[in-house]
Protein backbone atom coordinates (compact mmCIF):
# COMPACT_ATOMS: atom_id res chain seq x y z
CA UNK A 1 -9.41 33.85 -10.65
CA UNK A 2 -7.99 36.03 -8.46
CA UNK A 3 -5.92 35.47 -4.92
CA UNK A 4 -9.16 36.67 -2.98
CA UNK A 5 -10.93 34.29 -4.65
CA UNK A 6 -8.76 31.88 -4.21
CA UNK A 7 -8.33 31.91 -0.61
CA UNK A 8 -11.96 32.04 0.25
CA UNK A 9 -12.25 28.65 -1.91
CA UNK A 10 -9.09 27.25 0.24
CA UNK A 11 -10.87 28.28 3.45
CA UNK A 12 -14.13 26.64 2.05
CA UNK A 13 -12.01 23.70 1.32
CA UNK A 14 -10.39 23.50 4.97
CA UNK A 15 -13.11 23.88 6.56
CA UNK A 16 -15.38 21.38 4.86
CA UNK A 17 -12.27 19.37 5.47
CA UNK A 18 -12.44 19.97 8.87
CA UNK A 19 -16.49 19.59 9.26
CA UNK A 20 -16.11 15.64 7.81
CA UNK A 21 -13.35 15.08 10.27
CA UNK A 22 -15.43 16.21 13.39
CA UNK A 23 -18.13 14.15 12.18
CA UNK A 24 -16.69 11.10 11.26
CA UNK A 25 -14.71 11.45 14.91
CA UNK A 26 -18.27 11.89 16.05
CA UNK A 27 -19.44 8.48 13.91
CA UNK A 28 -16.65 6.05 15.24
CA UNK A 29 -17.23 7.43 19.41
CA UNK A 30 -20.70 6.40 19.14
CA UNK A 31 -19.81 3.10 18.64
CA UNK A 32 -17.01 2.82 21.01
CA UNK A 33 -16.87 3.47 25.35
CA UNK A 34 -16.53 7.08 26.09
CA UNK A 35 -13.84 9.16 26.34
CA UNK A 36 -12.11 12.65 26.46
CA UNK A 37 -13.39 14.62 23.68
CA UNK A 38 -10.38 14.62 20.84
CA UNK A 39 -9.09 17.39 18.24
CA UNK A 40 -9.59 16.49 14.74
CA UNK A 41 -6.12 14.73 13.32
CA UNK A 42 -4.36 15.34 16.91
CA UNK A 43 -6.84 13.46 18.86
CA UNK A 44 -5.68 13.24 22.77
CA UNK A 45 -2.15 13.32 22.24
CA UNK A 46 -1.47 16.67 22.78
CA UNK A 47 -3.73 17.35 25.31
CA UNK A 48 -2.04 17.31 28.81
CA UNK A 49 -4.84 16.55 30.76
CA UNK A 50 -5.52 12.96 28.82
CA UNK A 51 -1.51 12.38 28.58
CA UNK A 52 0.55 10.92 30.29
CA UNK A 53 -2.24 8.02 31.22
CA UNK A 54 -0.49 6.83 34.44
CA UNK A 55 -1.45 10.30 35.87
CA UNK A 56 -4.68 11.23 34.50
CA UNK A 57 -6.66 7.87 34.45
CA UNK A 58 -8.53 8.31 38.01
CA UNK A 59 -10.47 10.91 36.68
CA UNK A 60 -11.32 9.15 33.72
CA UNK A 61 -12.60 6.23 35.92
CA UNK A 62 -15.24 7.85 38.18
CA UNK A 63 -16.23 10.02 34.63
CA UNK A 64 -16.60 7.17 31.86
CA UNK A 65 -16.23 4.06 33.82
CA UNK A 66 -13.40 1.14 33.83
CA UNK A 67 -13.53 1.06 30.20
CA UNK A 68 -12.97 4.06 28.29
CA UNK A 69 -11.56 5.37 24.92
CA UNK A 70 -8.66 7.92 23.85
CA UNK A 71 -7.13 9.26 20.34
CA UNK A 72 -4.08 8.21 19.15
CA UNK A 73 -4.13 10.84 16.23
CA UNK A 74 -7.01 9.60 13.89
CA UNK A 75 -7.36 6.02 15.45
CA UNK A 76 -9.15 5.05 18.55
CA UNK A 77 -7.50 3.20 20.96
CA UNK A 78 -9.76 1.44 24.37
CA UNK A 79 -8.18 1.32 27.60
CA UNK A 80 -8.77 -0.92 30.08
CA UNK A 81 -8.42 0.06 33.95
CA UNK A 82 -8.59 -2.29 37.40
CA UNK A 83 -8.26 -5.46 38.16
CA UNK A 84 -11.73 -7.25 37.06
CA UNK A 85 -11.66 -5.63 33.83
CA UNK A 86 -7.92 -6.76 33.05
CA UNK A 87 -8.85 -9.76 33.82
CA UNK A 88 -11.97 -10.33 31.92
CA UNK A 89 -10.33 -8.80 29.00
CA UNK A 90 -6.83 -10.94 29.13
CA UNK A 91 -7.99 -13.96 30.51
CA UNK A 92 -12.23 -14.05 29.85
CA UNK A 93 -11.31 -12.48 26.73
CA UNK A 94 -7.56 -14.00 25.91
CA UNK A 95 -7.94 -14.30 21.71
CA UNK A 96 -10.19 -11.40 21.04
CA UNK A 97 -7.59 -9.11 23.12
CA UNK A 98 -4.43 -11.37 21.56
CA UNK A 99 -3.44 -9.15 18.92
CA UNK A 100 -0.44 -6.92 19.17
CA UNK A 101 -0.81 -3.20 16.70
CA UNK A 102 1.29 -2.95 13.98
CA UNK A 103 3.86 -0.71 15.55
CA UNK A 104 7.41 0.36 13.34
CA UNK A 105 10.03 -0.71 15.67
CA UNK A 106 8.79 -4.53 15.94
CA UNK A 107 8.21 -5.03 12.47
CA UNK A 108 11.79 -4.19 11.55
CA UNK A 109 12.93 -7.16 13.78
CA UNK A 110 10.58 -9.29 12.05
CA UNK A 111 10.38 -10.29 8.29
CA UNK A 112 7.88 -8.65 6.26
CA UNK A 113 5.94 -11.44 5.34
CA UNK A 114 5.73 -12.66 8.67
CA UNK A 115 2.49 -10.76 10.50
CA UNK A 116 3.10 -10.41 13.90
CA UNK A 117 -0.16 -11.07 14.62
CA UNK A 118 -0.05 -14.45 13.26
CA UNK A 119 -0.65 -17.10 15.81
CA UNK A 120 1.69 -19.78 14.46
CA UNK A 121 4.49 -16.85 14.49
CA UNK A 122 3.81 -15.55 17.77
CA UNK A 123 3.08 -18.97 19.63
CA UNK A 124 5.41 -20.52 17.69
CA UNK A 125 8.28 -18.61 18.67
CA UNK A 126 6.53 -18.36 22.29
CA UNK A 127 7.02 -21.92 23.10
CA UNK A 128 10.52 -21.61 21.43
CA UNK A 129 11.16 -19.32 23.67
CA UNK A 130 9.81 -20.95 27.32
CA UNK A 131 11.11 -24.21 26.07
CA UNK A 132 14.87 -22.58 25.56
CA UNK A 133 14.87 -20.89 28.77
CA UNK A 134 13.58 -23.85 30.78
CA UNK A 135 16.48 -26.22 28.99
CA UNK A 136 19.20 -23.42 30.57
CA UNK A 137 17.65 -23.92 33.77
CA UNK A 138 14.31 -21.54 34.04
CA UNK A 139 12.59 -22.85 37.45
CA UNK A 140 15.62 -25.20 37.80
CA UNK A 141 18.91 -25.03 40.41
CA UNK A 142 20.80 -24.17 37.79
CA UNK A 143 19.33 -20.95 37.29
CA UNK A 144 19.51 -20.08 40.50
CA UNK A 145 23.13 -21.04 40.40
CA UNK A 146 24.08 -18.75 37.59
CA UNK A 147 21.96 -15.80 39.62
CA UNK A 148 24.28 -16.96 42.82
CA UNK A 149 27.06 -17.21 40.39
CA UNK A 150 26.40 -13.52 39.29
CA UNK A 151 25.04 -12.38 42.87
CA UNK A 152 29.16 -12.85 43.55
CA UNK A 153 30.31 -10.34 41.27
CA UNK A 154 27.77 -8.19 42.03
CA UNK A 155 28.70 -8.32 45.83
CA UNK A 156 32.32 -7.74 45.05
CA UNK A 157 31.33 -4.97 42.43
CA UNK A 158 29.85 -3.24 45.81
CA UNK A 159 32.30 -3.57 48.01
CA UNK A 160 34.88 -2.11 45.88
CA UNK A 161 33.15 1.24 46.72
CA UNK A 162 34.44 0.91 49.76
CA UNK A 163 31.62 2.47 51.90
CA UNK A 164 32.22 5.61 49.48
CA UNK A 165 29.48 7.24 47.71
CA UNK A 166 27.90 5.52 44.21
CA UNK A 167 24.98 5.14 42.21
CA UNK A 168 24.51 1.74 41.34
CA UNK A 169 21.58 1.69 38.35
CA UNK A 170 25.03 0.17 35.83
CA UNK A 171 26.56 -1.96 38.39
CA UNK A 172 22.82 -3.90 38.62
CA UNK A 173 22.11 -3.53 35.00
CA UNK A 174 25.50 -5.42 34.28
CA UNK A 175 24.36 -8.24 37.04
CA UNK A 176 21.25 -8.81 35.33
CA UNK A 177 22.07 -8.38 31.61
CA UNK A 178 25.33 -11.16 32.76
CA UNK A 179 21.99 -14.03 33.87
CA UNK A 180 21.00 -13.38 30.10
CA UNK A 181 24.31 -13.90 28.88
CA UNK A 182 24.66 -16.50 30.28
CA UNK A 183 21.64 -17.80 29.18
CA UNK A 184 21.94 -16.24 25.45
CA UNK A 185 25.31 -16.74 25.22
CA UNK A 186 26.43 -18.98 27.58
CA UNK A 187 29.11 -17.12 29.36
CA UNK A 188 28.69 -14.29 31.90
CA UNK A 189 31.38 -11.08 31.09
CA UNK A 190 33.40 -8.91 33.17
CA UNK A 191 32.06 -5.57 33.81
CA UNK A 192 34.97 -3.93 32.28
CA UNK A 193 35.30 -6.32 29.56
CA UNK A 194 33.64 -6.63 26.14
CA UNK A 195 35.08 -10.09 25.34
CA UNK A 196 34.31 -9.63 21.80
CA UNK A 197 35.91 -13.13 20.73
CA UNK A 198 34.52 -14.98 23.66
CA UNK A 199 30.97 -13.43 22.61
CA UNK A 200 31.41 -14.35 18.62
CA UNK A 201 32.06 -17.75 19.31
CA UNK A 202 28.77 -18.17 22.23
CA UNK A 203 26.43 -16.51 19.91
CA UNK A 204 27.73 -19.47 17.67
CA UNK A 205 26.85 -21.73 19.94
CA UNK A 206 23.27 -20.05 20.45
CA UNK A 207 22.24 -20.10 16.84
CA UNK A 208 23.56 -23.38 16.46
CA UNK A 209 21.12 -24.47 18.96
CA UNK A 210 18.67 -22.59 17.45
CA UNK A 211 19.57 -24.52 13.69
CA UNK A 212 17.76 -27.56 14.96
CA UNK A 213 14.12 -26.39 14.41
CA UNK A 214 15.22 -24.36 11.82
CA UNK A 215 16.31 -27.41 9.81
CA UNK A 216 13.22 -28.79 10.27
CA UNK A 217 11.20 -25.60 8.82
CA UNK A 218 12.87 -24.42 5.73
CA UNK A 219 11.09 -26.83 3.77
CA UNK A 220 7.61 -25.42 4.98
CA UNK A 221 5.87 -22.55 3.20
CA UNK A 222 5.69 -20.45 6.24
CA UNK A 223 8.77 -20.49 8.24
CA UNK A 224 9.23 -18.77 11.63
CA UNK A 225 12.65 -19.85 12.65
CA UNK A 226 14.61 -16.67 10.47
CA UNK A 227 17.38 -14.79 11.75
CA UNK A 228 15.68 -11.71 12.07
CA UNK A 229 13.01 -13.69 14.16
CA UNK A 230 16.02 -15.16 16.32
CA UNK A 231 16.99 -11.13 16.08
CA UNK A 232 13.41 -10.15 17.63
CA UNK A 233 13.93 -12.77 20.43
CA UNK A 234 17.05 -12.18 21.64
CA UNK A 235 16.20 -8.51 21.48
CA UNK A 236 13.00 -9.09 23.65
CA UNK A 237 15.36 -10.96 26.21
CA UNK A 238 17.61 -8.13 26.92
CA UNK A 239 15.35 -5.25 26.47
CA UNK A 240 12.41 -6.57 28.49
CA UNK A 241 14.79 -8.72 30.90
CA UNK A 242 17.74 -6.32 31.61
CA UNK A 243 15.54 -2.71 31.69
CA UNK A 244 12.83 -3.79 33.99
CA UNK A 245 14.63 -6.07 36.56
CA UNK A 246 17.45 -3.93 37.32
CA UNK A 247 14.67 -0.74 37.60
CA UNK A 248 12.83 -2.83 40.00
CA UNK A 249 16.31 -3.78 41.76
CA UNK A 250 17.01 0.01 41.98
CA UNK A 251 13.70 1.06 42.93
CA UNK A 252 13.58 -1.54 45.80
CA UNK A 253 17.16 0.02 46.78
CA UNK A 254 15.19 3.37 47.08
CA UNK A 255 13.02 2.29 48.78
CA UNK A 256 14.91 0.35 51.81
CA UNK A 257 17.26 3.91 52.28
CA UNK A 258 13.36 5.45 52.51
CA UNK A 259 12.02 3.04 55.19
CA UNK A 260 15.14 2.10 56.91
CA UNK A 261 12.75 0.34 59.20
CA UNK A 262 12.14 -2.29 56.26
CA UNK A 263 15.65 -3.07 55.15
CA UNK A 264 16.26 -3.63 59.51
CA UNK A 265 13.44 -5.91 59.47
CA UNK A 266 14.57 -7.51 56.58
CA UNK A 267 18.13 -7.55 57.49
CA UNK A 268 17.15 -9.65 61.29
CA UNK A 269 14.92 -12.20 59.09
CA UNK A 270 18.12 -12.94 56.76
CA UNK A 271 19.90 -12.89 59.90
CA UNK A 272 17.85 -15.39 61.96
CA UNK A 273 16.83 -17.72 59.12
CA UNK A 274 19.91 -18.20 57.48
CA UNK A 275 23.46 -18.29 58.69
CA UNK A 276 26.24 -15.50 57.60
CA UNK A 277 27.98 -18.72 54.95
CA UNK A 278 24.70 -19.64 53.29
CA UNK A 279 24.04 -18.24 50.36
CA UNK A 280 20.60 -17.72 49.83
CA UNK A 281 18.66 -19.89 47.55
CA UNK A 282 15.17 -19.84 45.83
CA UNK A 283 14.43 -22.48 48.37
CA UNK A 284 14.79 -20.19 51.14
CA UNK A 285 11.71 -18.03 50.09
CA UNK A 286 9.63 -19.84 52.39
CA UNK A 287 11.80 -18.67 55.12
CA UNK A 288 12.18 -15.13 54.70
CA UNK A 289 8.17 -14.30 54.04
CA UNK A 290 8.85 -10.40 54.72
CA UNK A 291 11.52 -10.48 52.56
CA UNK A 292 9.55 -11.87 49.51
CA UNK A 293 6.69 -9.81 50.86
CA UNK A 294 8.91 -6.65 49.87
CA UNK A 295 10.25 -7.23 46.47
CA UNK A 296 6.54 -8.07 45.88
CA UNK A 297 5.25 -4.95 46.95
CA UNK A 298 7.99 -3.01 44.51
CA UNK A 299 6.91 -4.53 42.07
CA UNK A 300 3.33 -3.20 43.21
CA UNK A 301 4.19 0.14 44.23
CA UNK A 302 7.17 0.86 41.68
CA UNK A 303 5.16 3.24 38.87
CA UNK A 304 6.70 1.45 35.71
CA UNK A 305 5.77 -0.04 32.71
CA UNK A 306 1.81 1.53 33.87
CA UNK A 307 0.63 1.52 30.20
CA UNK A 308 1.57 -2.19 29.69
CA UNK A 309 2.44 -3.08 25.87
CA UNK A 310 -0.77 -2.49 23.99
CA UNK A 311 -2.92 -5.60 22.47
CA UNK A 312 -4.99 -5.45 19.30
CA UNK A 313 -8.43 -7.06 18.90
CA UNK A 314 -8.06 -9.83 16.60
CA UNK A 315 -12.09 -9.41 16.20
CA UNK A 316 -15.02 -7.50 16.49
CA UNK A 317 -15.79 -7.71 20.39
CA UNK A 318 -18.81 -6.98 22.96
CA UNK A 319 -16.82 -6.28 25.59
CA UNK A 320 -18.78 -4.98 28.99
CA UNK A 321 -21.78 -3.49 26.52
CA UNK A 322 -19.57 -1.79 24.30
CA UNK A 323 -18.85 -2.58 20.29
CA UNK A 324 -14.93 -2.71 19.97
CA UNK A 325 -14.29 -2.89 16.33
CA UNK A 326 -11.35 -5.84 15.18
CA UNK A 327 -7.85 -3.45 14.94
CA UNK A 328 -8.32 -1.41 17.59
CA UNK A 329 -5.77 -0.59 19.93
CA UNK A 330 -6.13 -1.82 23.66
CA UNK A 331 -4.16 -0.51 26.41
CA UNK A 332 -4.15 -2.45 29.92
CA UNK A 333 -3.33 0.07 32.51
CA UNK A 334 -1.11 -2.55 34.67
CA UNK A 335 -0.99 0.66 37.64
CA UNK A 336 -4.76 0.79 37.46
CA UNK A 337 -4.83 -2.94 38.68
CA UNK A 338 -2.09 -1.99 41.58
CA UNK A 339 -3.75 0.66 42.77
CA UNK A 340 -7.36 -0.73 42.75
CA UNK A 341 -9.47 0.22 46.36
CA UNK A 342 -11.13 -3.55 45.62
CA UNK A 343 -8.52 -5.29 45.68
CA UNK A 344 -5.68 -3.85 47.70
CA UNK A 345 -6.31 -2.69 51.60
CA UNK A 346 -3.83 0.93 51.71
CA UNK A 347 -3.09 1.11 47.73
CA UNK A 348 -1.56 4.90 47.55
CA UNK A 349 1.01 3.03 50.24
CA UNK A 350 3.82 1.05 50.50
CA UNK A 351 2.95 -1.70 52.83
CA UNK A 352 4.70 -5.62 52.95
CA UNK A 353 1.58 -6.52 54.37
CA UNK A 354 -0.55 -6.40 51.55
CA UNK A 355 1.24 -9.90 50.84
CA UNK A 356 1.15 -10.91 54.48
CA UNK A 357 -1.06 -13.34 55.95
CA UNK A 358 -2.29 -12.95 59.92
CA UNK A 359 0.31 -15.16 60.43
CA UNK A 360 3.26 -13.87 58.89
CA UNK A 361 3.65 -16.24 55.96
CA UNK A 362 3.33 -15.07 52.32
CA UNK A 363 0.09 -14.44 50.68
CA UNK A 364 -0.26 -14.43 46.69
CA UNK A 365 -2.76 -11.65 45.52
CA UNK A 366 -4.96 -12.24 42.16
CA UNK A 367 -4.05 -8.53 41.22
CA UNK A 368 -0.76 -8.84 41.16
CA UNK A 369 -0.01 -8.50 37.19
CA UNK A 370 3.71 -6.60 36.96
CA UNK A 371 4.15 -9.28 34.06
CA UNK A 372 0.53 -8.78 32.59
CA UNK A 373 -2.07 -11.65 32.37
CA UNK A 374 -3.28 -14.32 29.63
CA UNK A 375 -1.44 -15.79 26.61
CA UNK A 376 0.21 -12.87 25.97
CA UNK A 377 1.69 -12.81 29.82
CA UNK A 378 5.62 -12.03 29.72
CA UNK A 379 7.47 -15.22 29.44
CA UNK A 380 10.07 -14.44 31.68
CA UNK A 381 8.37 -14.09 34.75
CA UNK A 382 9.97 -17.06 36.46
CA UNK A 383 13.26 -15.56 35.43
CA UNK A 384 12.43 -12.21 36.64
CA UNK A 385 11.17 -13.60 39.74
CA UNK A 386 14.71 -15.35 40.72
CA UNK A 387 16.67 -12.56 39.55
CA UNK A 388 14.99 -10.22 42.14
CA UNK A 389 14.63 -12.35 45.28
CA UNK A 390 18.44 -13.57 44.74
CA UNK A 391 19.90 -10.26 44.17
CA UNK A 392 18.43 -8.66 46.74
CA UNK A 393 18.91 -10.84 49.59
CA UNK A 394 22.46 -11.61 48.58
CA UNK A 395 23.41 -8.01 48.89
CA UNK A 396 21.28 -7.45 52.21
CA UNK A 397 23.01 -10.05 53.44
CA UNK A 398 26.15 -8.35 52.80
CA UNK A 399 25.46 -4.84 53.54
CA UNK A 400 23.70 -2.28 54.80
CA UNK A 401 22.55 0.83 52.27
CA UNK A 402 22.66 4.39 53.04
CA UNK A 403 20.95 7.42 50.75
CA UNK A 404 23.29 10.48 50.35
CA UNK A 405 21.22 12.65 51.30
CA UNK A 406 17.72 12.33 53.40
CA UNK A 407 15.47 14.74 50.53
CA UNK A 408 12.71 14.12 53.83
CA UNK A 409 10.58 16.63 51.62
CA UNK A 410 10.41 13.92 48.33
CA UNK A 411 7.89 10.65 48.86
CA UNK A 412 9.62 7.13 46.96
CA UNK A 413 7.68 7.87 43.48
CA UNK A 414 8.74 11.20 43.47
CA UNK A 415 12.31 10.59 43.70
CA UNK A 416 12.13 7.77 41.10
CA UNK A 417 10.36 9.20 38.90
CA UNK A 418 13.20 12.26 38.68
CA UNK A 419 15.48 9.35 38.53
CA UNK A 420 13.74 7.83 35.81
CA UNK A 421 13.49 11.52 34.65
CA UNK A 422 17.07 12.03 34.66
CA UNK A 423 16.64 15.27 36.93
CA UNK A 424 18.17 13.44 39.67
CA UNK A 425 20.88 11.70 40.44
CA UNK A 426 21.01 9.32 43.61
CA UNK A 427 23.92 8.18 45.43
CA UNK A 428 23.90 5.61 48.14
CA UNK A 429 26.56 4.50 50.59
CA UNK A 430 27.01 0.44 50.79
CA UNK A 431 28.56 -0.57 54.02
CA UNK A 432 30.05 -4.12 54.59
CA UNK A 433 27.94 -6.17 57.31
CA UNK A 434 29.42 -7.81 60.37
CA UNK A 435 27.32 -10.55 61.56
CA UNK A 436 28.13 -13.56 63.89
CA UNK A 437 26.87 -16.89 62.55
């Protein structure tokens, strides 16, 4: 046979290749919602008018509907957009959407007979989880203490700059990763200093505490309680803890130099509810409604985390008229929900009042999900919660923050998201306050 020969056979060969592809791609989107046509092996990924989500999922909407389907390569995977769809799916829906995909980088903090999918493994070590925080002080005044404790350090950590220029995305990551120290370790550290001997002998103590239930479960044939569990935990504590509440803390600092109309009103409401030598509390929520209002609204506005951690169906699923298949990938657009006309009066804003009542005092909103929804809602919500409102009153109460530079021709997202982009870097000036008690 010669090379003509055989390269017209190869061609033959690719292209029937190529022909089964298209039409088994064609097989598996008739049964699923629509979607953006996909290239065979490649599916959406490479196409930058499906990727990145967060930007391109409007369209989408008023094409396909709430509900549609993109490629991840050769797999399907559904994604789910505003706030009556989350919730049906989440909530309505909780244990068909509980799965979680089979992804490389949470395995290896698992053991490999241990199917993170399971439900004893992943409620299991769930209620491990809430129960451990909540004996530390979750929802308690001793939380809050540690945050005060913390809110200290941070405070000096400021005023060391000395009114001089800094960026402060490591000084708040410190503050926050110290609450989980404390928490996982039970010590906070010095900013400057690793304490390696001081941390070798806590996470003693930690796994100690964790022996208890482990002792109890090495005689059972299926035992959750392993150290690279305990690994997977801990790991989920200071990943998902430390990352997201000190973004939110830096994107709420961004926004106050922005609208330096918000950090004055919020600034006269610490002013007039508390005096100058109380330290504010979780208590004290009630009384500073704008200020809660605020860090709510970040959280709202800030565009992070937008394609919240996907979910598996556990099932096959008639979801809103369409077949989803048991394995396939769901993705919860979390931005989708905080930008939804239905449910939020100016959502391409930033605006307090969306959790504002007529009279002032503060309003929860149903589609307020930074932390998802349903069983598989992040468990340290309350945490987060505290960290924020403590943080950032303690340090408005102490100072007044200044941007570098105006950039008047760059809205809030834009700026972060060349922050987050690394193409920026953002400097702010922290001056001491003076006020009378």
């Amino acid at each position: 046979m010669d090379a003509g020969t055989t390269g017209i056979l190869i061609l033959l060969l690719l292209i029937f290749v190529l022909c089964y592809l298209v039409l088994e791609i064609n097989r598996k989107r008739a049964q699923l919602p629509a979607g953006p046509a996909p290239w065979p092996v490649l599916g959406n990924l490479w196409q930058t008018d499906v990727f990145p989500l967060r930007k391109h999922y409007p369209k989408f909407i008023k094409k396909y509907g709430p509900v549609f389907t993109v490629w991840l390569g050769s797999k399907p995977a559904v994604v789910l957009c505003g706030y009556e769809v989350m919730k049906d799916a989440l909530v309505g829906h909780a244990e068909e959407f509980g799965g979680r995909p089979d992804l490389p980088f949470p395995r290896r903090l698992m053991e490999e007979e241990i199917d993170p999918n399971s439900d004893l493994t992943w409620r299991e070590l769930r209620r491990f989880t809430l129960t451990t925080l909540r004996e530390f002080g979750m929802g308690k005044r001793t939380m809050s203490e540690r945050i005060q404790k913390e809110a200290h350090f941070l405070v000096e950590a400021v005023a060391d700059t000395k009114g001089e220029l800094f960026e402060p995305k490591m000084t708040l990551i410190h503050a926050v990763s110290n609450v989980i120290c404390s928490v996982v370790f039970g010590s906070r550290f010095n900013y400057k200093d690793k304490a390696f001997l001081e941390l070798l002998d806590t996470i003693t103590n930690y796994i100690n505490y964790f022996n208890s239930p482990i002792a109890k479960e090495k005689s059972t044939p299926w035992n959750v309680y392993t150290d690279q569990n305990l690994i997977g935990s801990v790991f989920s504590l200071f990943a998902a803890g430390t990352t997201t509440t000190s973004s939110s803390l830096l994107f709420c600092l961004l926004v106050l130099v922005k609208f330096p109309h918000i950090q004055a009103k919020i600034h006269q409401e610490i002013d007039e509810a508390l005096s100058t030598n109380h330290v504010p509390s979780m208590e004290d929520r009630v009384r500073l409604p704008y200020t809660n209002a605020v860090i709510h609204e970040v959280q709202r506005y800030q565009p992070i985390h937008n394609e919240n951690f996907p979910r598996e169906m556990t099932r096959d699923t008639v979801f809103r008229g369409h077949t989803i298949p048991k394995g396939t990938p769901a993705i919860p657009l979390i931005d989708s929900v905080h930008t939804d006309p239905v449910q939020w009066e100016t959502p391409k804003q930033f605006n307090p009042g969306h959790f504002l009542d007529e009279n002032g005092h503060f309003r929860r909103r149903e589609a307020f999900m930074p932390f998802s929804a349903g069983k598989r809602a992040c468990p340290g919500e309350g945490l987060a919660q505290m960290e924020l409102f403590l943080f950032l009153t303690i340090l408005l109460q102490n100072f007044t923050f200044k941007a570098a530079t105006e950039d008047k021709d760059m809205d809030v997202v834009s700026l972060w998201m060349a922050l987050e982009d690394k193409k920026l870097h953002y400097k702010f000036h922290a001056t001491r306050r003076s006020v009378s008690s």
